[in-house]
Protein backbone atom coordinates (compact mmCIF):
# COMPACT_ATOMS: atom_id res chain seq x y z
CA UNK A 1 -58.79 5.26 4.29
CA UNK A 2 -56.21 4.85 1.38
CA UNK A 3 -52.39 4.93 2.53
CA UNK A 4 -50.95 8.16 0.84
CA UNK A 5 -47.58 7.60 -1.50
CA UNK A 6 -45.92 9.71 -3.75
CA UNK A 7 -46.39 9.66 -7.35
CA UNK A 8 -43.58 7.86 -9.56
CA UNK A 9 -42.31 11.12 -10.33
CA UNK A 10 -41.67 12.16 -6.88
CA UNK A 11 -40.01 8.71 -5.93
CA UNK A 12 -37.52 8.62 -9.00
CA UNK A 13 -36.58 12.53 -8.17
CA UNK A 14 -35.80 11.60 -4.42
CA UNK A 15 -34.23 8.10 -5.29
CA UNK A 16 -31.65 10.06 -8.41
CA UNK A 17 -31.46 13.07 -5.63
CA UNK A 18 -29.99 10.69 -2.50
CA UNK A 19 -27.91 8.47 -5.12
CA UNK A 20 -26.47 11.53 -6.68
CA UNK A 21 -25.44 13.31 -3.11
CA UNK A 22 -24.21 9.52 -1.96
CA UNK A 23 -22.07 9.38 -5.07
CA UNK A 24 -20.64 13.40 -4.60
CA UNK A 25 -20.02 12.58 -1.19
CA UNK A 26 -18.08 9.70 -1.83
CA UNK A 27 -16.04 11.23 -4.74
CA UNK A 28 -15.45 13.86 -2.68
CA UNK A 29 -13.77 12.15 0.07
CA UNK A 30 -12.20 9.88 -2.28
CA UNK A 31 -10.57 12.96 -3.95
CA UNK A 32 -9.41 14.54 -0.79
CA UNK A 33 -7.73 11.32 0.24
CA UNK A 34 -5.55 11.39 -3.10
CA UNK A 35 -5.02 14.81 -2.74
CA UNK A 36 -3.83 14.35 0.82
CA UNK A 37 -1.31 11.30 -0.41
CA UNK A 38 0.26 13.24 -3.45
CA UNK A 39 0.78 16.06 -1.01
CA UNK A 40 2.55 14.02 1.30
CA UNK A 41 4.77 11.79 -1.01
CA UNK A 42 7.50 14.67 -1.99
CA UNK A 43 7.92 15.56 1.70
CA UNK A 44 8.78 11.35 2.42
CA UNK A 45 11.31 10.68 -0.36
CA UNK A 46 15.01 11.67 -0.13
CA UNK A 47 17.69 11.02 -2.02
CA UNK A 48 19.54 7.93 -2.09
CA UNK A 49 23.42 8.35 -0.75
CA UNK A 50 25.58 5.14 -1.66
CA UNK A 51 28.03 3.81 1.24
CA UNK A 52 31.05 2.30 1.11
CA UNK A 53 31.12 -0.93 2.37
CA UNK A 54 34.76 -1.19 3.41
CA UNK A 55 37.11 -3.64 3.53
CA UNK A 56 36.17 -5.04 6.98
CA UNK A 57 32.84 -5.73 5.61
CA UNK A 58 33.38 -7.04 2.43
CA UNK A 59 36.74 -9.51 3.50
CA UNK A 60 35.75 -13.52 3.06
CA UNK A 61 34.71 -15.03 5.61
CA UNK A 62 34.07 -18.41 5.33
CA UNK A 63 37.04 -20.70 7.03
CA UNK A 64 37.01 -24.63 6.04
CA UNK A 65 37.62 -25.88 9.86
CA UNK A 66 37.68 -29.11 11.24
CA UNK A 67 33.76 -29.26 11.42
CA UNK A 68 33.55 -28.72 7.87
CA UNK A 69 35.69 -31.06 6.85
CA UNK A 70 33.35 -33.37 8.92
CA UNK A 71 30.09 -32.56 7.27
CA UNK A 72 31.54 -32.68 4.23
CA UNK A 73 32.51 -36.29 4.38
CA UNK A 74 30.23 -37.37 5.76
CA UNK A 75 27.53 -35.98 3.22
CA UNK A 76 29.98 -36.77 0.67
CA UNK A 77 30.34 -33.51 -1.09
C-alpha cells in the first residue's frame, strides 16, 4: 500500500501557517518586552543634585617627605 502525504498545497499552507504564528509569537513577546522597558525607565531616572565638595575634600594633599625626596633621586627626576 502507498504511504499517504498531503498534496503541495496542503504542505505550503501548514509550513506559511506555523512560520507565520512562530513569527507573531515572537513579535509579540518581543513587543511586550519593549513595552515593559519604556514603562519602567521614567520610574528609574531622577534628577541629578550637584554637591559641594568642600574644602576638606578638595585641600592638596600631596606632601614632598623624606621618602620622596628618596625616590626621586634615585630615579633621577
Amino acid at each position: 500500500m502507498k504511504p499517504t502525504s498531503m498534496s503541495d498545497a496542503e504542505e505550503t499552507t501548514m509550513s506559511q501557517t506555523t512560520k507565520g504564528a512562530a513569527f507573531d509569537r515572537r513579535s509579540f513577546f518581543k513587543a511586550l518586552g519593549a513595552g515593559a522597558t519604556v514603562a519602567a525607565t521614567p520610574a528609574l531616572v531622577t534628577p541629578a543634585q550637584a554637591v559641594d565638595p568642600g574644602k576638606e575634600e578638595t585641600k592638596a594633599r600631596y606632601q614632598e617627605s623624606e621618602h620622596v625626596k628618596n625616590f626621586y633621586r634615585t630615579n633621577r627626576y
